[in-house]
Every structure is written in structure tokens, then in C-alpha cells.
Protein backbone atom coordinates (compact mmCIF):
# COMPACT_ATOMS: atom_id res chain seq x y z
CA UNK A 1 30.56 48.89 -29.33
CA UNK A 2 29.46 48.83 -25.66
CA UNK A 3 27.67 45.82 -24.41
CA UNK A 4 25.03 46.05 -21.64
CA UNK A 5 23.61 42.97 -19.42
CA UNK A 6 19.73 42.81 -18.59
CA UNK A 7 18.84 39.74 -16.17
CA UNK A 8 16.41 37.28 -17.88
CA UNK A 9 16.30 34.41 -15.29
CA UNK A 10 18.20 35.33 -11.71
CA UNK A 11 20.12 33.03 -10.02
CA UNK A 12 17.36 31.86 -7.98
CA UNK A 13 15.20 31.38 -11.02
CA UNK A 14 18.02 29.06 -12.50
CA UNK A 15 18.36 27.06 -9.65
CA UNK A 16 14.75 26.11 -9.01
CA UNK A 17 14.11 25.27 -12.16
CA UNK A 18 17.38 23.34 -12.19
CA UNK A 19 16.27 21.50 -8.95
CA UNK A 20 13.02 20.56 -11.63
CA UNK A 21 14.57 18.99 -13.81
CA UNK A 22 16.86 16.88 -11.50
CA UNK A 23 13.16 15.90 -10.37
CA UNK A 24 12.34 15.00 -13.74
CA UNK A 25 14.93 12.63 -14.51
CA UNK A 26 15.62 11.24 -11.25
CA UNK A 27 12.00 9.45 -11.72
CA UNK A 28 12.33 8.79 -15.56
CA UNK A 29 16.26 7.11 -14.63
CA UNK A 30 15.28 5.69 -11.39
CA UNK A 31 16.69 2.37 -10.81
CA UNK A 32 19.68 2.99 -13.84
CA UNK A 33 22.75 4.82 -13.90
CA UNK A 34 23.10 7.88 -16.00
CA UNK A 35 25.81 9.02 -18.24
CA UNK A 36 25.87 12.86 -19.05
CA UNK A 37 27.55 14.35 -22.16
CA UNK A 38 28.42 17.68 -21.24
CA UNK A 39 28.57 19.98 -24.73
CA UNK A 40 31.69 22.80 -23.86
CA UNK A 41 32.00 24.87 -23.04
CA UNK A 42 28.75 26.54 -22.06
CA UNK A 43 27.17 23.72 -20.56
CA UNK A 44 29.78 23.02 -17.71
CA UNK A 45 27.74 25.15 -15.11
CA UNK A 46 24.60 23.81 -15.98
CA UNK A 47 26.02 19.97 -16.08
CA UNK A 48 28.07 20.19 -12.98
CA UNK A 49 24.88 21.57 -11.19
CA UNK A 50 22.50 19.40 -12.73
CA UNK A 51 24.88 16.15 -11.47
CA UNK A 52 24.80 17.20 -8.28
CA UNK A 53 21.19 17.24 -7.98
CA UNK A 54 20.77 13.28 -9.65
CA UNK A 55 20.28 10.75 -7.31
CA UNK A 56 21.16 7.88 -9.66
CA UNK A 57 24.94 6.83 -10.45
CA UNK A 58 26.34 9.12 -12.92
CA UNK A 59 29.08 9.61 -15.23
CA UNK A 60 30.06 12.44 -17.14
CA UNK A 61 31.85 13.21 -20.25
CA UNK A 62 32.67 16.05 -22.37
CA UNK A 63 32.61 17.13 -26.06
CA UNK A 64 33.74 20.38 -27.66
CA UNK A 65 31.55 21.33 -30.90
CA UNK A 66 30.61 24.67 -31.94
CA UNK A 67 28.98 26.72 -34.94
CA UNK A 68 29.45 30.20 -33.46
CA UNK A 69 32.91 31.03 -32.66
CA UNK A 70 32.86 34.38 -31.93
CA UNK A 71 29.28 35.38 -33.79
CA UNK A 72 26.05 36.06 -32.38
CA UNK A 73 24.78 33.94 -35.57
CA UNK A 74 25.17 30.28 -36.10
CA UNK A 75 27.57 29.35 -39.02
CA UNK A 76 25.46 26.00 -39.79
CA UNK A 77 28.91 23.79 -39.38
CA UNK A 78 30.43 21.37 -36.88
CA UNK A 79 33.67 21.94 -35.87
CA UNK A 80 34.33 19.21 -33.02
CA UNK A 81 37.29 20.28 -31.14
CA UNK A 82 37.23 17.56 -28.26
CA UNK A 83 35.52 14.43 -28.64
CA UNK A 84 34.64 12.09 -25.83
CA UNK A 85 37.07 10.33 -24.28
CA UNK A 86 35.20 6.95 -23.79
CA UNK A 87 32.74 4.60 -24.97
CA UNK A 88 29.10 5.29 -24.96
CA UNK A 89 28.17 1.81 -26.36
CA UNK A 90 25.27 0.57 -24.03
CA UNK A 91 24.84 3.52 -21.76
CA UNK A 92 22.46 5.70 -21.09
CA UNK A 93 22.90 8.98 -22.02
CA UNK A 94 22.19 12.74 -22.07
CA UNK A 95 23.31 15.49 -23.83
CA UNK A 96 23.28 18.31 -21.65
CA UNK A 97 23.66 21.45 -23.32
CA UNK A 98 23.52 25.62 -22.37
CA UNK A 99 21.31 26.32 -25.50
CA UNK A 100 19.42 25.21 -28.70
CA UNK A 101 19.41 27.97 -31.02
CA UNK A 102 19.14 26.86 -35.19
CA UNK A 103 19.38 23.20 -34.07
CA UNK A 104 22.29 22.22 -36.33
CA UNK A 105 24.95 21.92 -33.90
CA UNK A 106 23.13 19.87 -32.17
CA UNK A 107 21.88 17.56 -34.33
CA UNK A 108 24.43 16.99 -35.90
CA UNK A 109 26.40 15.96 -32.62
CA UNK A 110 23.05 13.95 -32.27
CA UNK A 111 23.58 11.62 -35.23
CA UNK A 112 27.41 11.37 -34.52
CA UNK A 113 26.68 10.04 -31.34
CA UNK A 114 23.47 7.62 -31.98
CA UNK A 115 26.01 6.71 -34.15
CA UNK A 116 28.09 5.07 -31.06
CA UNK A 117 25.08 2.78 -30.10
CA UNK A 118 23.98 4.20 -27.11
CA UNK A 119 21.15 2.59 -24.96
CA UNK A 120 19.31 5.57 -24.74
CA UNK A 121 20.00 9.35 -26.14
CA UNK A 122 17.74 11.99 -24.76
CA UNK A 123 18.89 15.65 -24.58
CA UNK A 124 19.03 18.35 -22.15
CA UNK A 125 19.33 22.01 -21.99
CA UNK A 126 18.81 24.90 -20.23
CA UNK A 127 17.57 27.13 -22.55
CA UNK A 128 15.47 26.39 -25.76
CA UNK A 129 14.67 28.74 -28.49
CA UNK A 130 12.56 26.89 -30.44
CA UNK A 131 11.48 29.90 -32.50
CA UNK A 132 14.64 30.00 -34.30
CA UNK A 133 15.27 26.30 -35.24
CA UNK A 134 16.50 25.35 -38.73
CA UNK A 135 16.81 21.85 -38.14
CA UNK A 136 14.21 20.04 -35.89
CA UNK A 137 15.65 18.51 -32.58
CA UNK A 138 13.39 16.82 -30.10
CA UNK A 139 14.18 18.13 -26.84
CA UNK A 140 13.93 16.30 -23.57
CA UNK A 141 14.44 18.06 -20.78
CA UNK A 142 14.12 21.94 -21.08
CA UNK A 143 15.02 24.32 -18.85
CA UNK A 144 13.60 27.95 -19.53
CA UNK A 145 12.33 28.47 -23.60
CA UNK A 146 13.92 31.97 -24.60
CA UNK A 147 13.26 34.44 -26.59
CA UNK A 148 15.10 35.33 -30.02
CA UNK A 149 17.49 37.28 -27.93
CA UNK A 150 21.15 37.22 -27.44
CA UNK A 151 21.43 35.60 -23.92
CA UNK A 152 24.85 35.34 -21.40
CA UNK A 153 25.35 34.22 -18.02
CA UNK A 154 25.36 30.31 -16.27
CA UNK A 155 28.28 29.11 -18.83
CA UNK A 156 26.57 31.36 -22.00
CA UNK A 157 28.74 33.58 -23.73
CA UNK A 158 29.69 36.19 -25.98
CA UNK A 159 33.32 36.02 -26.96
CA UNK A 160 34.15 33.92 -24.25
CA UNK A 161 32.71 37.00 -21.64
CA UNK A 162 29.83 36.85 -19.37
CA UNK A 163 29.86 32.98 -18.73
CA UNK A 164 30.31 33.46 -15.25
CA UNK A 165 27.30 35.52 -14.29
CA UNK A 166 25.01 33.42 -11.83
CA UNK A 167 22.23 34.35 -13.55
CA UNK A 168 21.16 34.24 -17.42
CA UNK A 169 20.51 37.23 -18.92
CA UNK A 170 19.96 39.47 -22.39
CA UNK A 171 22.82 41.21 -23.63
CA UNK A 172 22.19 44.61 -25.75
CA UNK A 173 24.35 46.02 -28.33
CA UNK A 174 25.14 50.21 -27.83
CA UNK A 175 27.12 52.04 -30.59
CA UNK A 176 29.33 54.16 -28.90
């Protein structure tokens, strides 16, 4: 099977509407400090640009969780490979992630980590695809809102390829 890449969102796209969100929670944190919980490993592009662009203290953390593997489909369970490495008790917090497809993944990393007692828990991500959600999630900050296509590039992969395009993009399936 040959693969072929169609850009979506080029890389200036991406980091505008990065730059927008910084915007947005710069004024909802302003005055706090901020502690980011990157999801891995698609969302260490879009977390390590997003930090760059807060203006508040942050920290930043990282879990491993997945329900893909190497699919284009969700399996519907958690596998956490990596938890965090430190407390979240009393902090503020977002979940930054590279994409919300069905919604289970990341709600159920949601309820793990409310779990933890938190101050706050809002959530992040890049790209939303609200269209195929199976389990409702209440998104904070969104980045673009995709269609029901298989998308790569900015830390989003396909069998661990295509994560380091600088731009997101549609990936179509050829049968050679």
C-alpha cells in the first residue's frame, strides 16, 4: 500500500493559530502558574510550542496512553505506558493533546487524573474531530476542528511516520 500526504493546515496556519491559543490562556491563567500534561507522543510538538508562547510560569509533564497502536481506528482501551512523574495535587493543569478522535482515550486519562485532585483540569488540543466522538469530552482550548480524515504531521502519526512534517495534513491510502 502506498501512502500519499495532502497539506490540511501549513505550517504557517499551525503556528498562528498556535500563537491564538497562547492568547487564550495567557488571559484565562493570568496571574497563576500553569502546569501542562503533555499526552505522548503526538503532542510533544504542539506542547513544546504552545509553552513557549505562555507568559505565565509553567511546568510540564508527560504521560504515555494510547488506543491506536498502529491502527487508523481507535481500539476503545487505555494502555498507559508512562505515567507522570509528579504530583498534580493542587495545580493547575492542562492536558495538551495532538487530537480527539472517539474521545475514550481521553477521557479516560481525564478521570484518572481528576482523580489526583487537581486545582483545575481543562484540556487542550490541536485538532478536534468532534464528529467522530463516542464518549463526550468537553474541550477547552481547540486548535483547528478536522474532518473524519486520517491526519499526520506536527507530532501526528501513522505508524510512528509523518510526525515530523511542519505542517498537518491528510494522508490517502493507494493500492499498489
Amino acid at each position: 500500500m502506498r501512502e500519499i500526504v495532502h497539506e490540511m493546515y501549513s505550517e504557517e496556519q499551525v503556528e498562528e493559530r498556535i500563537d491564538q491559543l497562547a492568547e487564550e490562556i495567557n488571559r484565562d491563567y493570568q496571574g497563576k502558574s500553569l502546569h501542562l500534561i503533555g499526552l505522548l507522543k503526538g503532542s510533544v510538538f504542539f506542547c513544546c510550542e504552545l509553552s513557549k508562547r505562555l507568559t505565565m510560569p509553567v511546568t510540564m509533564d508527560f504521560m504515555s496512553v494510547s488506543s491506536y497502536g498502529d491502527s487508523t481506528v481507535s481500539s476503545g482501551r487505555l494502555n498507559i505506558k508512562k505515567d507522570l512523574d509528579e504530583s498534580i495535587e493542587g495545580l493547575d493543569c492542562i492536558i495538551v493533546e495532538d487530537i480527539i478522535d472517539s474521545g475514550n482515550t481521553l477521557a479516560r486519562t481525564q478521570q484518572l487524573l481528576q482523580g489526583r485532585q487537581p486545582s483545575s483540569l481543562k484540556i487542550c488540543t490541536l485538532l478536534d474531530k468532534p464528529e467522530r466522538r463516542e464518549t463526550p469530552v468537553e474541550v477547552d482550548y481547540v486548535g483547528f476542528t478536522s474532518p473524519d480524515e486520517f491526519v499526520v504531521g506536527y507530532g501526528l502519526d501513522y505508524a510512528q511516520k509523518y510526525r515530523n512534517l511542519p505542517y498537518i495534513a491528510t494522508l490517502e491510502f493507494l493500492e499498489e
